[in-house]
PDB file of N, CA and C in Angstrom:
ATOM      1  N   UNK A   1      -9.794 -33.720   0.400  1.00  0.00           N
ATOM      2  CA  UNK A   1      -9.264 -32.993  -0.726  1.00  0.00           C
ATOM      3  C   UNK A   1      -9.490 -31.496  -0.576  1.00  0.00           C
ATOM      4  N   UNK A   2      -9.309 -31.363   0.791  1.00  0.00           N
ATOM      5  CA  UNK A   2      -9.364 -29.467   0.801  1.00  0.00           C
ATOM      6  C   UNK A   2      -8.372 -29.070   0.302  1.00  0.00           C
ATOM      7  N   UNK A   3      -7.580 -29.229   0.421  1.00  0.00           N
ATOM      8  CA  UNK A   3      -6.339 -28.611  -0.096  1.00  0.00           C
ATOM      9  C   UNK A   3      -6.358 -28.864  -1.562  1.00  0.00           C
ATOM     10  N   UNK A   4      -7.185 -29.111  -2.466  1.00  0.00           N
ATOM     11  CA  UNK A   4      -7.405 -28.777  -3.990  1.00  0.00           C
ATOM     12  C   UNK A   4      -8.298 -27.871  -4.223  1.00  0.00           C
ATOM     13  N   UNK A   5      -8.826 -27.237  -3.306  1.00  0.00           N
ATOM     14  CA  UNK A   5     -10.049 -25.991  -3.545  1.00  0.00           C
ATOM     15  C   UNK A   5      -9.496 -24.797  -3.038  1.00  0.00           C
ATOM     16  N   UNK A   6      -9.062 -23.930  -4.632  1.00  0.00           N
ATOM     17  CA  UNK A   6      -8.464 -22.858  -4.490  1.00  0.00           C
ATOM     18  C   UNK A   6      -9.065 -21.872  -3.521  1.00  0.00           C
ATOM     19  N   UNK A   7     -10.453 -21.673  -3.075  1.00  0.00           N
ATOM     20  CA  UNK A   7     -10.947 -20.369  -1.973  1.00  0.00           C
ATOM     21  C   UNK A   7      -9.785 -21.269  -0.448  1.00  0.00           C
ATOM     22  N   UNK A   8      -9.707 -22.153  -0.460  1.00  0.00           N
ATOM     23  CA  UNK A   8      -9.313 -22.570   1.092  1.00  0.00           C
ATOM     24  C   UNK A   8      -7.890 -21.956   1.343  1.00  0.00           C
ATOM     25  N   UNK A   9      -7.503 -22.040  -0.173  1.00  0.00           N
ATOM     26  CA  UNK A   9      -5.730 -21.593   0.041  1.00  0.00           C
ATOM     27  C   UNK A   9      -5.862 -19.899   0.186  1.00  0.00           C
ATOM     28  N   UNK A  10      -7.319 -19.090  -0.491  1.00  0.00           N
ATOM     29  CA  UNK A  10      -7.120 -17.992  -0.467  1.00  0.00           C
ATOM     30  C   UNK A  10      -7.557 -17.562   1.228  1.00  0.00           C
ATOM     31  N   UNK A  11      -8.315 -18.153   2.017  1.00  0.00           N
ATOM     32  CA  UNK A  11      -8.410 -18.028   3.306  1.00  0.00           C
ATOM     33  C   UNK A  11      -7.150 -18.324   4.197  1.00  0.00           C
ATOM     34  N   UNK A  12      -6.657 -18.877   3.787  1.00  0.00           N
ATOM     35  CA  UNK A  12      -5.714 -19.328   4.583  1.00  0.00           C
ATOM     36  C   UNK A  12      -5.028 -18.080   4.783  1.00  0.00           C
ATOM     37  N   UNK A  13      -4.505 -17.840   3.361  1.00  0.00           N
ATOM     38  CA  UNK A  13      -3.648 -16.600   3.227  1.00  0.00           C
ATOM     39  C   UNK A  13      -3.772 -15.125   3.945  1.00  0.00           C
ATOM     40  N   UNK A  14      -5.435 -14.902   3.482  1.00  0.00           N
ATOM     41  CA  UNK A  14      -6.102 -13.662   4.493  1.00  0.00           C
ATOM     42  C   UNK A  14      -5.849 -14.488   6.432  1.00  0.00           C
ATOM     43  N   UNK A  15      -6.112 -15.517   6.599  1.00  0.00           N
ATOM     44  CA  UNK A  15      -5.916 -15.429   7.896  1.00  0.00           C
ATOM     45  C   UNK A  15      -4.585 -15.076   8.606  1.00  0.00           C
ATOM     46  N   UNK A  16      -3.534 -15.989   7.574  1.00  0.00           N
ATOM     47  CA  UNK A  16      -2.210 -15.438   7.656  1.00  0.00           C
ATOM     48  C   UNK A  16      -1.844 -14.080   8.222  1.00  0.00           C
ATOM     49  N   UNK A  17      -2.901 -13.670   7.060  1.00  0.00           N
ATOM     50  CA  UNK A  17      -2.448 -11.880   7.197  1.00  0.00           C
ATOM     51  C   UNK A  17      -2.878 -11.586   8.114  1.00  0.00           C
ATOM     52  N   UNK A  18      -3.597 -11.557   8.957  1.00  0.00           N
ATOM     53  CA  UNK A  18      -4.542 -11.453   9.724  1.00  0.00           C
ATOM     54  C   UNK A  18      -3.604 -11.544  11.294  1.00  0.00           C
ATOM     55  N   UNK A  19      -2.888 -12.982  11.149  1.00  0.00           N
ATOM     56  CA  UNK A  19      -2.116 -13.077  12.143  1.00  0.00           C
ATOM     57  C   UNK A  19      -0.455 -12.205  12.343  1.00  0.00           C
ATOM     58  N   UNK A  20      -0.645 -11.699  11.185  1.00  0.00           N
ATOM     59  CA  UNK A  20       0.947 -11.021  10.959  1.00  0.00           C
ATOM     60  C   UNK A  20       0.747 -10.029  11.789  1.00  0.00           C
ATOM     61  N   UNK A  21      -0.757  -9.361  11.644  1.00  0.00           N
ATOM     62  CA  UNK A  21      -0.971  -8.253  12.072  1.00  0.00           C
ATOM     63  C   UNK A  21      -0.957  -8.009  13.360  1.00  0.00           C
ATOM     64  N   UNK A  22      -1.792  -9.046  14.239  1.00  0.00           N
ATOM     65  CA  UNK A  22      -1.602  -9.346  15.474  1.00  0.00           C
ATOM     66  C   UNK A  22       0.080  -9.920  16.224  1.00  0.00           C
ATOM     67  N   UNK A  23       0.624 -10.448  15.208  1.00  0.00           N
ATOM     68  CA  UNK A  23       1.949 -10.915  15.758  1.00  0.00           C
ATOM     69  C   UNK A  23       2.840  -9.901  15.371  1.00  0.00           C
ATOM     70  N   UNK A  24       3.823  -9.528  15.763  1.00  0.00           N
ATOM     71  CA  UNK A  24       4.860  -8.382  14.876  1.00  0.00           C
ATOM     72  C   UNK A  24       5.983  -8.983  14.693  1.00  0.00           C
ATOM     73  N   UNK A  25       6.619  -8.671  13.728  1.00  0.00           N
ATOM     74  CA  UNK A  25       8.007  -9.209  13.157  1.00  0.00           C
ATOM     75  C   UNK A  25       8.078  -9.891  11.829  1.00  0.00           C
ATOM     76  N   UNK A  26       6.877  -9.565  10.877  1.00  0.00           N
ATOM     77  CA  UNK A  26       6.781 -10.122   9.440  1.00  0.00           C
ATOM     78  C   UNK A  26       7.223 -11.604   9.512  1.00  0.00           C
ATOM     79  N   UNK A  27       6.469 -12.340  10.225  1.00  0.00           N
ATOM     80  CA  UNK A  27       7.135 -13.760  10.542  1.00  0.00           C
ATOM     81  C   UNK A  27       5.784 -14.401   9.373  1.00  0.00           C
ATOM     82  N   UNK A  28       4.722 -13.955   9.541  1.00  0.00           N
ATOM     83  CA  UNK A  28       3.228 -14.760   8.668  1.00  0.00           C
ATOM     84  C   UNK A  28       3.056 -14.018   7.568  1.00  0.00           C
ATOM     85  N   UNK A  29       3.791 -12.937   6.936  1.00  0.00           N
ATOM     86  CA  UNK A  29       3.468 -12.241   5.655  1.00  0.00           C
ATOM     87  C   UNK A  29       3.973 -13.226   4.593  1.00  0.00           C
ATOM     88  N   UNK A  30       4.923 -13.665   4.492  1.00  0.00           N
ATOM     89  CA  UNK A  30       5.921 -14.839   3.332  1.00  0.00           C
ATOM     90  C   UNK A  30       4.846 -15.795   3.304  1.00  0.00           C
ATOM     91  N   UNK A  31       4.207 -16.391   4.175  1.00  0.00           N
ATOM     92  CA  UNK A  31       3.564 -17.493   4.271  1.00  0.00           C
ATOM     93  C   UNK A  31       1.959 -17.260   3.803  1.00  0.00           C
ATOM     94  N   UNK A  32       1.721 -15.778   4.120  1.00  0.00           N
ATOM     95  CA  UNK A  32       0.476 -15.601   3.757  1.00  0.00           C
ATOM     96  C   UNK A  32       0.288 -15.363   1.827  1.00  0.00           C
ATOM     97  N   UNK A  33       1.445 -14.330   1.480  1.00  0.00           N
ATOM     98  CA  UNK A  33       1.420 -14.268   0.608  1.00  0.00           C
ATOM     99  C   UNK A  33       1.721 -15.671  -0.578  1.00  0.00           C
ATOM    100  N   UNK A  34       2.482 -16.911  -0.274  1.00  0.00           N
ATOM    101  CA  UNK A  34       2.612 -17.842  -0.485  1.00  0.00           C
ATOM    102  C   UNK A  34       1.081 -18.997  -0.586  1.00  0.00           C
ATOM    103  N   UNK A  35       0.175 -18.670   0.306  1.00  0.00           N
ATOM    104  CA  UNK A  35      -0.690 -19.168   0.244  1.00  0.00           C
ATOM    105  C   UNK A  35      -1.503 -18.790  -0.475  1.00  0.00           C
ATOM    106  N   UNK A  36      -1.506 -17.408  -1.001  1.00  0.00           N
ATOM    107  CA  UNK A  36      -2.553 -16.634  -1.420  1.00  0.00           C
ATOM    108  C   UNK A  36      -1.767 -16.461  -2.841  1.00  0.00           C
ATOM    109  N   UNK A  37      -0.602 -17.086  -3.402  1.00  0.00           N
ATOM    110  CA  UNK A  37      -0.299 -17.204  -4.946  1.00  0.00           C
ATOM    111  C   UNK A  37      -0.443 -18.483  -4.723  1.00  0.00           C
ATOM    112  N   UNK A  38      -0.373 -19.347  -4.237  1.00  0.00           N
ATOM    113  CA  UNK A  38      -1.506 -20.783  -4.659  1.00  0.00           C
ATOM    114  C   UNK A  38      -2.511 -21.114  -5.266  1.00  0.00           C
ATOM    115  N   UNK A  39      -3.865 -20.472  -3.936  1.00  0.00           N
ATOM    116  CA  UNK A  39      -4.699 -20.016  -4.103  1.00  0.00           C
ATOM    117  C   UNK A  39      -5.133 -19.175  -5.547  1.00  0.00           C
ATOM    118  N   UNK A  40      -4.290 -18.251  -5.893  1.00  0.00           N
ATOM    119  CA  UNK A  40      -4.773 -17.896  -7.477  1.00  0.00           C
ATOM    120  C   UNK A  40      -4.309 -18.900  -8.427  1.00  0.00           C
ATOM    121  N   UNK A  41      -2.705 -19.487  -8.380  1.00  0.00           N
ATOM    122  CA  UNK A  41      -2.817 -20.575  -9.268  1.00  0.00           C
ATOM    123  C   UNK A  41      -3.325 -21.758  -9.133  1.00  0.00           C
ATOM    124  N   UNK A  42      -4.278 -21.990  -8.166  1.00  0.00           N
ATOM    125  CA  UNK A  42      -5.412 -23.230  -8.802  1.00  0.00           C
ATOM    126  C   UNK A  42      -6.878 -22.899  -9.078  1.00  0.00           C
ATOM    127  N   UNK A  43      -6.731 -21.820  -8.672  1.00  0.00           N
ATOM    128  CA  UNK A  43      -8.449 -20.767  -9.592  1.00  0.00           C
ATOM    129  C   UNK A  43      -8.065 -20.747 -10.687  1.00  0.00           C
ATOM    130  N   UNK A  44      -6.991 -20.078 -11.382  1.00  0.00           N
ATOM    131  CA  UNK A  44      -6.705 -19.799 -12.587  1.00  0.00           C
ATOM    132  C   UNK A  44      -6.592 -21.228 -13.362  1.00  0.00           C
ATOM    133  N   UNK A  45      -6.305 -22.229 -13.172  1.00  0.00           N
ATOM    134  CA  UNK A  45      -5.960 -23.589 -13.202  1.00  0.00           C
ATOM    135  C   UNK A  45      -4.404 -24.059 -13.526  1.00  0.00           C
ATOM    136  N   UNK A  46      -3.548 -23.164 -13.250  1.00  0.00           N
ATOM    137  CA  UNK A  46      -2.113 -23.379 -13.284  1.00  0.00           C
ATOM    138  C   UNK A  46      -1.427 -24.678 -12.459  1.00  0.00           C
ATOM    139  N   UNK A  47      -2.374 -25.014 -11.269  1.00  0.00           N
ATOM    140  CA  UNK A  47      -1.526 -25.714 -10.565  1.00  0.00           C
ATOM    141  C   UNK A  47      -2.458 -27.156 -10.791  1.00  0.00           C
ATOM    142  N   UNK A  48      -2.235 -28.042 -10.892  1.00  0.00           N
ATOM    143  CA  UNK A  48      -3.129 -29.430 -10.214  1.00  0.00           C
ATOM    144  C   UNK A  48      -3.606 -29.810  -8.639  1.00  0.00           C
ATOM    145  N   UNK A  49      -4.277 -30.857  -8.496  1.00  0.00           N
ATOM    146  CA  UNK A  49      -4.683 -30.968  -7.202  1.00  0.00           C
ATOM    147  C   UNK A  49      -3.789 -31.871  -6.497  1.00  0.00           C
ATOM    148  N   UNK A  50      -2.345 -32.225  -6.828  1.00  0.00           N
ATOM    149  CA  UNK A  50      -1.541 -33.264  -6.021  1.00  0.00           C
ATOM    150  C   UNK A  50      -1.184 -32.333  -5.012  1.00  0.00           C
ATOM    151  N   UNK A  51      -0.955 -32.831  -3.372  1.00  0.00           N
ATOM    152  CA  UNK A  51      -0.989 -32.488  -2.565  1.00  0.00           C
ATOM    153  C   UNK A  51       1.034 -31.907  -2.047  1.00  0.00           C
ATOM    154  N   UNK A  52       1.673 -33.223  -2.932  1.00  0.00           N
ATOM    155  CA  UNK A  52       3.251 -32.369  -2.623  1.00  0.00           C
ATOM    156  C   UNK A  52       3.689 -31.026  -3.889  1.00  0.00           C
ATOM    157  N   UNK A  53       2.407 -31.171  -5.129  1.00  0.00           N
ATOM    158  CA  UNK A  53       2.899 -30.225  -5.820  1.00  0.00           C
ATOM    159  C   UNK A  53       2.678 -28.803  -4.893  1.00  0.00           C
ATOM    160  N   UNK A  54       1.192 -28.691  -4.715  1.00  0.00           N
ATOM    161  CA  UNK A  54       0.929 -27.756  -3.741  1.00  0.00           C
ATOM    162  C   UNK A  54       1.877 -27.271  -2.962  1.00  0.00           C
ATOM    163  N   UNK A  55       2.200 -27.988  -2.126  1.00  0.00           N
ATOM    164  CA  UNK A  55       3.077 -27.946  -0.817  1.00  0.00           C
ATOM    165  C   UNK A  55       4.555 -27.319  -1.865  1.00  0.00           C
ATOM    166  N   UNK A  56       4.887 -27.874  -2.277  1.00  0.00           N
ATOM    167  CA  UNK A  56       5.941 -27.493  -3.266  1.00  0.00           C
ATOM    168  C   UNK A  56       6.258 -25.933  -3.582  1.00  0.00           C
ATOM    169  N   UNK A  57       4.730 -25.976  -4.436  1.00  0.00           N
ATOM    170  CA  UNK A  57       4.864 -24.378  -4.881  1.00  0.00           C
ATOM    171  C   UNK A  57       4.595 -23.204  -3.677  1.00  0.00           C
ATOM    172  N   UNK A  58       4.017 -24.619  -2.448  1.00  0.00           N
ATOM    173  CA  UNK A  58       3.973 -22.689  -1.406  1.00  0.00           C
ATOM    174  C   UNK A  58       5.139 -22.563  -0.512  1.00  0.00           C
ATOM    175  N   UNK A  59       5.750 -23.929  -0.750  1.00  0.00           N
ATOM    176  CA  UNK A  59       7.063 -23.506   0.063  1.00  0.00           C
ATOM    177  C   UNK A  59       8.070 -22.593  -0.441  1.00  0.00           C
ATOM    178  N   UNK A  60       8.295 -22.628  -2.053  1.00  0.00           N
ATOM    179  CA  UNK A  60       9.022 -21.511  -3.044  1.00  0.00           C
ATOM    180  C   UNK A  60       8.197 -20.670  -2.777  1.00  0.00           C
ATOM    181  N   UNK A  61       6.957 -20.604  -3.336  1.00  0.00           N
ATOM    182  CA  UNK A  61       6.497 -19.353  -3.196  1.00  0.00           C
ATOM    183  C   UNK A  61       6.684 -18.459  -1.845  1.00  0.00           C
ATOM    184  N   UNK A  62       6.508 -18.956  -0.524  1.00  0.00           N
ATOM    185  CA  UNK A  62       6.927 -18.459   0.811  1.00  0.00           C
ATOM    186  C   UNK A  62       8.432 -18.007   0.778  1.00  0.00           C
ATOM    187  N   UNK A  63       9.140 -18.887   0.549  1.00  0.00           N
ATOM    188  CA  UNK A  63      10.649 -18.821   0.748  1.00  0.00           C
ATOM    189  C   UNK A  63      10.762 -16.909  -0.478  1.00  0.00           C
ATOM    190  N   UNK A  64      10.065 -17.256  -1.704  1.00  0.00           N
ATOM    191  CA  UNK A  64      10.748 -16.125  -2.145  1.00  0.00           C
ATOM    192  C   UNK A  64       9.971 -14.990  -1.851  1.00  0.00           C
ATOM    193  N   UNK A  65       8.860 -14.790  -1.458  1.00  0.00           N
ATOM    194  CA  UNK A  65       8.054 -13.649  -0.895  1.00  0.00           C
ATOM    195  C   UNK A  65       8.967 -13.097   0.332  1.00  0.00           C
ATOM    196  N   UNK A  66       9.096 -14.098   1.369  1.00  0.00           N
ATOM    197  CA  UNK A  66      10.009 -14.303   2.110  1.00  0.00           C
ATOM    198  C   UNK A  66      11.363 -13.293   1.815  1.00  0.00           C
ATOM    199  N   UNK A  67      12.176 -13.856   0.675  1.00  0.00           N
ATOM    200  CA  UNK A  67      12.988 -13.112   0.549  1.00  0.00           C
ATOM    201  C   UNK A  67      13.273 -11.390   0.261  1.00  0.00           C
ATOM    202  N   UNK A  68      11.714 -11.309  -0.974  1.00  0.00           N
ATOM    203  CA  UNK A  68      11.720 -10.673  -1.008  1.00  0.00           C
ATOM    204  C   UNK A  68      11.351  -9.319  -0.307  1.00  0.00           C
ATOM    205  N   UNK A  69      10.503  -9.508  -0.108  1.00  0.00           N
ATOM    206  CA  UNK A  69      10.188  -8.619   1.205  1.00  0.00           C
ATOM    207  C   UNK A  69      11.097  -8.252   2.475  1.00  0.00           C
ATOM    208  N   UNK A  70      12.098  -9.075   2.877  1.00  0.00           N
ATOM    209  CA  UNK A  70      13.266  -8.865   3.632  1.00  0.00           C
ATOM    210  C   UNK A  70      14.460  -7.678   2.206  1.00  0.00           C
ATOM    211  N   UNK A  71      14.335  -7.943   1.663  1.00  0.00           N
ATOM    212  CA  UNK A  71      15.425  -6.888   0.944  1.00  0.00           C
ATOM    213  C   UNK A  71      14.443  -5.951   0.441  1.00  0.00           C
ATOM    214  N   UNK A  72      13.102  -5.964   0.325  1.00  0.00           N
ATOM    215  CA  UNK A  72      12.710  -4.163   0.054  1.00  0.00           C
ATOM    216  C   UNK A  72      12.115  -3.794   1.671  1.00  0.00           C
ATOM    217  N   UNK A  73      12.308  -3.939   2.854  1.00  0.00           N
ATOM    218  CA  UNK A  73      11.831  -3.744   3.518  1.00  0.00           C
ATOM    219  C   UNK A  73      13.195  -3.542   4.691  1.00  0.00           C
ATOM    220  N   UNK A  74      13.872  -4.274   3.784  1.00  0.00           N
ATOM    221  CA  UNK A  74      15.668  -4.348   4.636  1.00  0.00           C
ATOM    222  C   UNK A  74      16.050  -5.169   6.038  1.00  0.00           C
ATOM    223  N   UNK A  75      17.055  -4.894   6.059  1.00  0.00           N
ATOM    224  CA  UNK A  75      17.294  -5.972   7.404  1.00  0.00           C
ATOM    225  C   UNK A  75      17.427  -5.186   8.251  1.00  0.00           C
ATOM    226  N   UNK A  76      16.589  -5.176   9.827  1.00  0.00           N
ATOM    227  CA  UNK A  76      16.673  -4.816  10.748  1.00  0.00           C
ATOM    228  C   UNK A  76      18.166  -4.928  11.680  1.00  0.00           C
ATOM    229  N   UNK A  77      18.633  -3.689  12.036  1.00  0.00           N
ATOM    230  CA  UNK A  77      20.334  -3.984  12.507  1.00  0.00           C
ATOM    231  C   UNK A  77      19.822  -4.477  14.584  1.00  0.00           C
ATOM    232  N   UNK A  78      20.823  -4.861  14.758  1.00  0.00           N
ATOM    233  CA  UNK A  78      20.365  -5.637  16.032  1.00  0.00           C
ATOM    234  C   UNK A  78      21.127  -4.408  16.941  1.00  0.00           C
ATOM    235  N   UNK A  79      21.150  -3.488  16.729  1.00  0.00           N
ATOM    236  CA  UNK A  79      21.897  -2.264  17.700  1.00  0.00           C
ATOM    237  C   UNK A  79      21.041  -1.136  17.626  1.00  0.00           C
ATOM    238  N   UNK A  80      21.009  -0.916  18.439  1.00  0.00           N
ATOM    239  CA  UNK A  80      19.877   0.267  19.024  1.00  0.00           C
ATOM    240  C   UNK A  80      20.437   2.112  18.341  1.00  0.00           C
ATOM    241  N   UNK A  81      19.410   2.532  17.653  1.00  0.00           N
ATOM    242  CA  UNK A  81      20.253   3.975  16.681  1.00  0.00           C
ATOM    243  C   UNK A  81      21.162   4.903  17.992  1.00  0.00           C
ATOM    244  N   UNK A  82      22.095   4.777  17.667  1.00  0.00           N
ATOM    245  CA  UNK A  82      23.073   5.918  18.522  1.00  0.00           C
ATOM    246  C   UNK A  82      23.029   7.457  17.818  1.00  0.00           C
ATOM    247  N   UNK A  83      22.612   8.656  18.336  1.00  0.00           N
ATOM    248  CA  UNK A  83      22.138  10.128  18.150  1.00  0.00           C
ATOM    249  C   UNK A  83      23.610  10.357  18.420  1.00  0.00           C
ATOM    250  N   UNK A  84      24.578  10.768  17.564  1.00  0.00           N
ATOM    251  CA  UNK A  84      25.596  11.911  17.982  1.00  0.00           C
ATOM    252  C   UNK A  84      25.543  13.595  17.920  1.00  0.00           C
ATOM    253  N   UNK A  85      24.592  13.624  17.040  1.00  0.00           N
ATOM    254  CA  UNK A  85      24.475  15.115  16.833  1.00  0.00           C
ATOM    255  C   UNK A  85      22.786  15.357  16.944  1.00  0.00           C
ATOM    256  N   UNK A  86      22.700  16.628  17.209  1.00  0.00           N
ATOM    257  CA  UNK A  86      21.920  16.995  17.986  1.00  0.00           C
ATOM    258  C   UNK A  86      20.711  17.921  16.486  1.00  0.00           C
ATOM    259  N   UNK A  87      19.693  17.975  17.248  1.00  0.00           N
ATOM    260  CA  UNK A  87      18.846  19.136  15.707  1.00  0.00           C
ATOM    261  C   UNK A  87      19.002  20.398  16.229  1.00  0.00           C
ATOM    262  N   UNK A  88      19.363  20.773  17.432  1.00  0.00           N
ATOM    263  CA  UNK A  88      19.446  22.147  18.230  1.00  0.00           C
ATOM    264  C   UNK A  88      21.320  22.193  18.046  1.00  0.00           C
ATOM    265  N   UNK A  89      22.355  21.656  17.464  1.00  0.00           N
ATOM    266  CA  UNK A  89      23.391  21.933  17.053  1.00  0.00           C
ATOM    267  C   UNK A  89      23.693  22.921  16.142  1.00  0.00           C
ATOM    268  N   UNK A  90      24.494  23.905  15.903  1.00  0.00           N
ATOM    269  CA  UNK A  90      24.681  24.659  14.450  1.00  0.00           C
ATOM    270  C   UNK A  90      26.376  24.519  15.016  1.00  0.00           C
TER     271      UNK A  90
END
């Protein structure tokens, strides 16, 4: 029953982060932050200890951290910046 003891979900989350940092491409931030609003809603006692509710709320919760963070952070364009004009131009 680890996964009903809110500090485990809040570790998880810091490790998450932890790995985002070391990995690049915001691939473990959605997931960290997802773990780590778990983690407060079963300290706070919002969530119960069933194991698909859990899973439930961190997969929304991921998916929309997830989202969100892709639209304030924006979508990376897959084309390399092309310079037409110059700063030494007048």
């Amino acid at each position: 029953m680890m996964w009903a003891v809110w500090w485990v979900w809040i570790v998880a989350g810091f490790a998450l982060g932890v790995l985002e940092v070391i990995v690049p491409g915001y691939i473990f931030l959605g997931f960290a932050i997802g773990a780590l609003i778990v983690g407060i809603g079963l300290g706070v006692g919002l969530l119960g200890g069933s194991l698909p509710l859990l899973l439930l709320v961190f997969a929304l919760a991921s998916l929309g951290a997830w989202l969100g963070l892709r639209r304030w952070m924006g979508i990376r364009a897959s084309q390399v910046k092309v310079w037409d004009r110059d700063i030494n131009d007048n």
